[in-house]
N, C-alpha and C. Protein backbone atom coordinates (compact mmCIF):
# COMPACT_ATOMS: atom_id res chain seq x y z
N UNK A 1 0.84 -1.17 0.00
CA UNK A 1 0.00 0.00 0.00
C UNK A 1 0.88 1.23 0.00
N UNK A 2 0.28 1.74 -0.49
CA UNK A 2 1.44 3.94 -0.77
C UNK A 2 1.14 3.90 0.96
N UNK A 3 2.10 4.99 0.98
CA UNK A 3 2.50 5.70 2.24
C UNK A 3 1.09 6.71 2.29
N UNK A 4 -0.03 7.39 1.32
CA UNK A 4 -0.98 8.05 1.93
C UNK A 4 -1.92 7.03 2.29
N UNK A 5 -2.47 5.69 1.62
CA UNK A 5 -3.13 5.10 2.60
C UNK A 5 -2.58 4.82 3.83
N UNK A 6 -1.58 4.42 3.56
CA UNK A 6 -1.08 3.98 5.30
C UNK A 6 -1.32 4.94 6.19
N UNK A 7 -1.02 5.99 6.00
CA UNK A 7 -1.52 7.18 6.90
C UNK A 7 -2.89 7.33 7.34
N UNK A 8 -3.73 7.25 6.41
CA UNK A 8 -4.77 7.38 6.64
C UNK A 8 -5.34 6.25 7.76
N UNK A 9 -5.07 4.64 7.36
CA UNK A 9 -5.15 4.00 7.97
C UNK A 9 -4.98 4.21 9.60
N UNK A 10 -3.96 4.91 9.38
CA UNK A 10 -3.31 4.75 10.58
C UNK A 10 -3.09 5.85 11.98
N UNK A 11 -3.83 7.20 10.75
CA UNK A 11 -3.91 8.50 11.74
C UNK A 11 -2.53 8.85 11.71
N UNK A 12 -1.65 8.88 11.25
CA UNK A 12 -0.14 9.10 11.36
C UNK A 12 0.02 9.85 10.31
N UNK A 13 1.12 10.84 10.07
CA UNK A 13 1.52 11.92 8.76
C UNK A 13 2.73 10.86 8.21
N UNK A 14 2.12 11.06 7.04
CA UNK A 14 3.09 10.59 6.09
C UNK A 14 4.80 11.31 6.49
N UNK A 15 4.58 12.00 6.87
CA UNK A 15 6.05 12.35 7.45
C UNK A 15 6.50 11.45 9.14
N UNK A 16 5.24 11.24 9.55
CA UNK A 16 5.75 10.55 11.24
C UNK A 16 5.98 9.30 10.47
N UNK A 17 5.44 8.72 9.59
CA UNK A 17 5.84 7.06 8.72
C UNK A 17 6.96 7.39 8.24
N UNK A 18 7.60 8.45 7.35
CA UNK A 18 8.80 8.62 6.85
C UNK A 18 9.96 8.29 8.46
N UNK A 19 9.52 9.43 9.15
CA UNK A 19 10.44 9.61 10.35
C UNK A 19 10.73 7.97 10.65
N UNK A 20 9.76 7.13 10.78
CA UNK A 20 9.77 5.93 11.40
C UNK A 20 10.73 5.34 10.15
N UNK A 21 10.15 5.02 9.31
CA UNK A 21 11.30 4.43 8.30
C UNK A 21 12.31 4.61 8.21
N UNK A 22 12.65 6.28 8.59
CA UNK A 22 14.44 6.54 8.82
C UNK A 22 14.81 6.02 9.84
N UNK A 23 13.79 5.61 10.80
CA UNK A 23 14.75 5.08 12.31
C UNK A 23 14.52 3.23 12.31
N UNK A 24 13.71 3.12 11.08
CA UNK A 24 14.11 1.46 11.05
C UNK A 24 13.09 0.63 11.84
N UNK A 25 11.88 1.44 12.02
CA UNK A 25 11.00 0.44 12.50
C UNK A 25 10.09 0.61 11.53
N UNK A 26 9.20 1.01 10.50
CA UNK A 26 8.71 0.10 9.18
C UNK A 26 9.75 0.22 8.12
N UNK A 27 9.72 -0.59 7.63
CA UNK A 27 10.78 -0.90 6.28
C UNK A 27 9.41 -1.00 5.13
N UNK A 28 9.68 -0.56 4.45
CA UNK A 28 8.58 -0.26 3.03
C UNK A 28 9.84 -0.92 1.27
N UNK A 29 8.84 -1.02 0.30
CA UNK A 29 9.70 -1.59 -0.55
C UNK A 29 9.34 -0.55 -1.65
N UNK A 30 10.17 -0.19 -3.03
CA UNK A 30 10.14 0.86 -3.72
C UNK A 30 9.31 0.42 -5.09
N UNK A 31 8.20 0.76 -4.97
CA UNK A 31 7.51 0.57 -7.03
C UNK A 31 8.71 0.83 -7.86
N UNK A 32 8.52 0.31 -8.98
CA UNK A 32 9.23 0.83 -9.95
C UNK A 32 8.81 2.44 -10.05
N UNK A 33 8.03 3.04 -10.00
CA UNK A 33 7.78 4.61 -9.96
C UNK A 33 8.44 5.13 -8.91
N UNK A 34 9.15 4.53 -7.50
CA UNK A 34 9.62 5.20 -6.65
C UNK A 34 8.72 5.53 -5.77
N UNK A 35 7.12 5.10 -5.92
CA UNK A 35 6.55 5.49 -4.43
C UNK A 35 7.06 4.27 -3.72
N UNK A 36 6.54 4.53 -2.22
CA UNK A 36 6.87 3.58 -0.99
C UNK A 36 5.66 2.77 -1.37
N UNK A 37 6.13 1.56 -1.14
CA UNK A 37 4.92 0.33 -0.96
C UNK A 37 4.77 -0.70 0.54
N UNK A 38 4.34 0.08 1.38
CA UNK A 38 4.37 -0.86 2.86
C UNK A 38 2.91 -1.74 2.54
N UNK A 39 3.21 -3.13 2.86
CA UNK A 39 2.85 -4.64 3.49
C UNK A 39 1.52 -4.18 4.43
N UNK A 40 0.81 -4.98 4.34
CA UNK A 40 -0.37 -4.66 5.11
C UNK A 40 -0.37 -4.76 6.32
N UNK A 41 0.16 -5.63 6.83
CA UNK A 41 0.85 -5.89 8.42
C UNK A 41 1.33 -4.85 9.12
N UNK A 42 1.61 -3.55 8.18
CA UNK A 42 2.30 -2.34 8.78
C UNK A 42 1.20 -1.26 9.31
N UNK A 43 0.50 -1.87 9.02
CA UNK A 43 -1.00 -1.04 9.94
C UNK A 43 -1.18 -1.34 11.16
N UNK A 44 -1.20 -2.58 11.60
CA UNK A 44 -1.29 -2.98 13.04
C UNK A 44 -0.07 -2.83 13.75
N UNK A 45 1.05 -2.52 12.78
CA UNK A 45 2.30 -2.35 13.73
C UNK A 45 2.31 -1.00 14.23
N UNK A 46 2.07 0.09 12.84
CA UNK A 46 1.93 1.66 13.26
C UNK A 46 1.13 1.92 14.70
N UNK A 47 0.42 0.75 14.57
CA UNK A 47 -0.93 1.00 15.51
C UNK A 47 -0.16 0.76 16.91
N UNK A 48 0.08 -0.23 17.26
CA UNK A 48 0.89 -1.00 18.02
C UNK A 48 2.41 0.69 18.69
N UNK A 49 2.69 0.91 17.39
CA UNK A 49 4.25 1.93 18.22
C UNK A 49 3.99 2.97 19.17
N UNK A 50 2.51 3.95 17.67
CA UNK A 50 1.90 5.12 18.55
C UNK A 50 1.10 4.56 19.54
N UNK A 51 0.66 3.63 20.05
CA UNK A 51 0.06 3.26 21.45
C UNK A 51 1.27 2.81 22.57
N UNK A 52 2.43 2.27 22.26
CA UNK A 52 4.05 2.14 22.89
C UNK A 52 3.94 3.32 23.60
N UNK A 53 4.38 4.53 22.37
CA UNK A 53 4.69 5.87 22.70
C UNK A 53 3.71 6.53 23.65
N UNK A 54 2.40 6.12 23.20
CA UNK A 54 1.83 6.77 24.51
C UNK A 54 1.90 6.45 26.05
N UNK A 55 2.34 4.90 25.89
CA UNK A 55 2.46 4.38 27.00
C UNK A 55 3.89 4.99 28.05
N UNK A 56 4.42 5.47 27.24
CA UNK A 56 5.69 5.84 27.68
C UNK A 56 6.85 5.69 27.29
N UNK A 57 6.97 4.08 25.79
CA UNK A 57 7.99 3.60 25.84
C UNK A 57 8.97 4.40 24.67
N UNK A 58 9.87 4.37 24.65
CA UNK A 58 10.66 5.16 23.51
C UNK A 58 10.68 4.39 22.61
N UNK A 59 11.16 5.09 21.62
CA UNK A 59 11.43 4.43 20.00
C UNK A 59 12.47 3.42 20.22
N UNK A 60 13.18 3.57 20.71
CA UNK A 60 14.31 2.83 20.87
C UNK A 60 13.69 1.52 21.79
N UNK A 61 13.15 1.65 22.61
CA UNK A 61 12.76 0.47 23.44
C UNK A 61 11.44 -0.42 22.19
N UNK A 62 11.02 0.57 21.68
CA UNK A 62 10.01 -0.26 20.70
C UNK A 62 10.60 -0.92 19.49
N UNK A 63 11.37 -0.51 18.80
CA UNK A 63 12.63 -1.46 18.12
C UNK A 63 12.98 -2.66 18.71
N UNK A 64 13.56 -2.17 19.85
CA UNK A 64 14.60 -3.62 20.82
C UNK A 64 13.18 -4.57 21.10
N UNK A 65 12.23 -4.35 21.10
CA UNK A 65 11.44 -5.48 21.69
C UNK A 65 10.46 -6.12 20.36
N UNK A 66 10.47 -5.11 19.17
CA UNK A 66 9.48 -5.66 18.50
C UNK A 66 9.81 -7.24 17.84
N UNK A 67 11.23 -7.22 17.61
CA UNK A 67 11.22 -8.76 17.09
C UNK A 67 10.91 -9.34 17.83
N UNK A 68 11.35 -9.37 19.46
CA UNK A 68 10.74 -10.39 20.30
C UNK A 68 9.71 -10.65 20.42
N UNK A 69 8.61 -9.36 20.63
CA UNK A 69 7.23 -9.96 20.52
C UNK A 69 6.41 -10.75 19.29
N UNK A 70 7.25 -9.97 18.19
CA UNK A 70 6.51 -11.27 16.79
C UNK A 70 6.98 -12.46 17.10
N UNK A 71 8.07 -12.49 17.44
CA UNK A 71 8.54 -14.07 17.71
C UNK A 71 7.80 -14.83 18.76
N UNK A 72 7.49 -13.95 19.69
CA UNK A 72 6.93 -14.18 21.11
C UNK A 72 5.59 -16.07 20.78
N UNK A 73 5.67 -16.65 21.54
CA UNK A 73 4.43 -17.20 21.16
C UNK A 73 3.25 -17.13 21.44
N UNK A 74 3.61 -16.25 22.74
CA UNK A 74 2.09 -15.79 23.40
C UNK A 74 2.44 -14.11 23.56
N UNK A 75 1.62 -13.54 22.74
CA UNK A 75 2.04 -12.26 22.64
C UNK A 75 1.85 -10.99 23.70
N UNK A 76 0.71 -11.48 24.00
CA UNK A 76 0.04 -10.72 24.82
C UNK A 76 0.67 -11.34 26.65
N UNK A 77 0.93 -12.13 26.49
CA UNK A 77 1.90 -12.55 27.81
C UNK A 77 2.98 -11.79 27.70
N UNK A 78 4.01 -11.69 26.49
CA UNK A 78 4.90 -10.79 26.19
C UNK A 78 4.93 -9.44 26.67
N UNK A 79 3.93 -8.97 25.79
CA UNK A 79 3.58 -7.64 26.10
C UNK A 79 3.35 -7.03 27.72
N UNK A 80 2.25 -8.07 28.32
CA UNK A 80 2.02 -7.72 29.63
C UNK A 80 3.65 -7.43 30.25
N UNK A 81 4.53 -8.82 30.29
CA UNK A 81 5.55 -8.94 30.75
C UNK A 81 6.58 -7.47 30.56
N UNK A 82 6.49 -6.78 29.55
CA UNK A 82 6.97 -5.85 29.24
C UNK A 82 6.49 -4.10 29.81
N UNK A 83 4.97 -4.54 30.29
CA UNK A 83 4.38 -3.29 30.83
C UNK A 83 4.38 -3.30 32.23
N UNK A 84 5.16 -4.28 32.60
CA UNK A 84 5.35 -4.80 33.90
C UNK A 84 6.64 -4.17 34.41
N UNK A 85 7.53 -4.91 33.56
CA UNK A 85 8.54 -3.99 33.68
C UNK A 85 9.06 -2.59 33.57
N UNK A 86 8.51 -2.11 32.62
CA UNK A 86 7.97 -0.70 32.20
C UNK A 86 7.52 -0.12 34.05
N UNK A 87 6.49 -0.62 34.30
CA UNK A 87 5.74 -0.01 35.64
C UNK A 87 7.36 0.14 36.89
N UNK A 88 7.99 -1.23 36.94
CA UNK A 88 9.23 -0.95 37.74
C UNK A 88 9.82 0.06 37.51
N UNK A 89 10.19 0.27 36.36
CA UNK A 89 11.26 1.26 36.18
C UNK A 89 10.53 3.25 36.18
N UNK A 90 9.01 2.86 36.17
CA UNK A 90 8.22 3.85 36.46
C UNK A 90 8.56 4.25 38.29
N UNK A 91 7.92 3.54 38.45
CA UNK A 91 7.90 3.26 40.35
C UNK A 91 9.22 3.92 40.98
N UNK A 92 10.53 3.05 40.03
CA UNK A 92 11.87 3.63 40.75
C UNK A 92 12.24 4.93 40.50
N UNK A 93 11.55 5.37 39.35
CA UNK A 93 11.85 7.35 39.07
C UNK A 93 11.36 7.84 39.79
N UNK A 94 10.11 7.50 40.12
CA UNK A 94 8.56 8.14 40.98
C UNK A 94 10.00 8.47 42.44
N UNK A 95 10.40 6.98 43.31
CA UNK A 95 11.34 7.33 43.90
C UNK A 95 12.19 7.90 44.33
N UNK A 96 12.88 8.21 42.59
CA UNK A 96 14.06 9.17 42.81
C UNK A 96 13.75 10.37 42.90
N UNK A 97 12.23 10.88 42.35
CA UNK A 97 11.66 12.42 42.15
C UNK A 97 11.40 12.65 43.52
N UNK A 98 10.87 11.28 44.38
CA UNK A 98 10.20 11.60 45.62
C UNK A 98 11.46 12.45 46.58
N UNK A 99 12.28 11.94 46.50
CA UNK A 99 13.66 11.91 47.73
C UNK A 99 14.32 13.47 47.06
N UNK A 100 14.16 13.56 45.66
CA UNK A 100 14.66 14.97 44.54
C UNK A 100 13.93 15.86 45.54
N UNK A 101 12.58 16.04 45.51
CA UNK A 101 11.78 16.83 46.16
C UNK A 101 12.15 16.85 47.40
N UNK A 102 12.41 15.45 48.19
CA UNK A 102 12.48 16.20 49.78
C UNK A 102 13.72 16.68 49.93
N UNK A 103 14.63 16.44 48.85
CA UNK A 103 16.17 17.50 48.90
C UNK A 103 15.88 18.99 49.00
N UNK A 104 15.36 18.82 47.85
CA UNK A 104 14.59 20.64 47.36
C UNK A 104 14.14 21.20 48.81
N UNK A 105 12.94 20.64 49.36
CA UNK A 105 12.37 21.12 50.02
C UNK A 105 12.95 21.60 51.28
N UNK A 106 14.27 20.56 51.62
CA UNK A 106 14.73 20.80 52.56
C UNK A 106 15.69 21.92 52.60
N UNK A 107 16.05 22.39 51.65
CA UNK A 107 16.80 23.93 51.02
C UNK A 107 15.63 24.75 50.80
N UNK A 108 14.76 25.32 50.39
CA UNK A 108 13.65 26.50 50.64
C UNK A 108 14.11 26.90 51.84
N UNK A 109 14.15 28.29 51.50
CA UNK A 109 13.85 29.42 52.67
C UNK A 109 15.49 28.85 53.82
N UNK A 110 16.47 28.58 53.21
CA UNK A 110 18.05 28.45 54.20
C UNK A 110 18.65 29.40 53.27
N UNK A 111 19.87 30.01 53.74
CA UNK A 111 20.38 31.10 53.86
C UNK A 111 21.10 30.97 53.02
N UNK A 112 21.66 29.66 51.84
CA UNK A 112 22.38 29.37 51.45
C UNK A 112 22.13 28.21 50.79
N UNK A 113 20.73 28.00 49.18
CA UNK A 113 20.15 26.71 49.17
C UNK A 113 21.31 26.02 48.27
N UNK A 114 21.96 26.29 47.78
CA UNK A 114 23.25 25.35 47.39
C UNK A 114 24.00 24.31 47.77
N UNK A 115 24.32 24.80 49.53
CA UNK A 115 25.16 24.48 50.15
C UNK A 115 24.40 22.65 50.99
N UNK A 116 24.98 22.09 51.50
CA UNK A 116 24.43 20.89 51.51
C UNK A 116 23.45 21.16 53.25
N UNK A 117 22.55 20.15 53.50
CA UNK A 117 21.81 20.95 54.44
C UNK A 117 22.58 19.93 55.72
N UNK A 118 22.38 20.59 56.40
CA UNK A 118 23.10 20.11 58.03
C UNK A 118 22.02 19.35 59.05
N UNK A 119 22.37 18.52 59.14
CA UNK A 119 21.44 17.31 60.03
C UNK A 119 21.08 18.49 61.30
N UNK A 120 19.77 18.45 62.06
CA UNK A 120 19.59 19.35 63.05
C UNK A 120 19.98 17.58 64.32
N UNK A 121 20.44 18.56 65.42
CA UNK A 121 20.57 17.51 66.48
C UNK A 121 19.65 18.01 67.16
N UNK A 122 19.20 16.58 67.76
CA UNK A 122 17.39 16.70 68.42
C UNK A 122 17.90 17.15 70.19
């Protein structure tokens, strides 16, 4: 199929499909005229990245995993397994922002918020 059905299909700009093709997650094949000809299968994948991306995951993490999940035999076990992990590595930022903040907070309003803060003795 041309790159404007696919778009259409897919809610995506023929330029976010280009972008993707330069970074190697759809591969399309050339007509003899030189339009793009993407495989029909590339609809459910488009579908599949921009729902990744919303989820959080980067381009790069959606590359590294997509062969595994076609290969996967249970896909959707895959996948879960992957939004699972995803959630850990959510949880441990949440963490690091939490403890970021009580740094911050504990510098507001000292005379000197740069400087490292001094344990009070009780």
């Amino acid at each position: 199929m041309l790159i404007g059905e696919l778009a259409a299909r897919t809610g995506l700009s023929r330029d976010a499909i280009r972008f993707y093709e330069r970074n190697g997650l759809v591969t399309g094949g050339r007509l003899p005229s030189g339009y793009r000809d993407f495989a029909p299968e590339t609809v459910p994948w488009l579908l599949y990245v921009r729902t990744a991306q919303t989820l959080g995951f980067s381009l790069a993490e959606i590359a590294r995993h997509g062969d595994e999940l076609r290969d996967a035999p249970d896909q959707a076990e895959a996948l879960s397994a992957l939004l699972a992990e995803k959630i850990r590595v959510i949880d441990a930022r949440m963490a690091e922002l939490a403890a970021l903040r009580a740094e911050l907070d504990a510098r507001v309003g000292t005379r000197c918020p740069l400087r490292a803060v001094e344990a009070v003795s009780p």
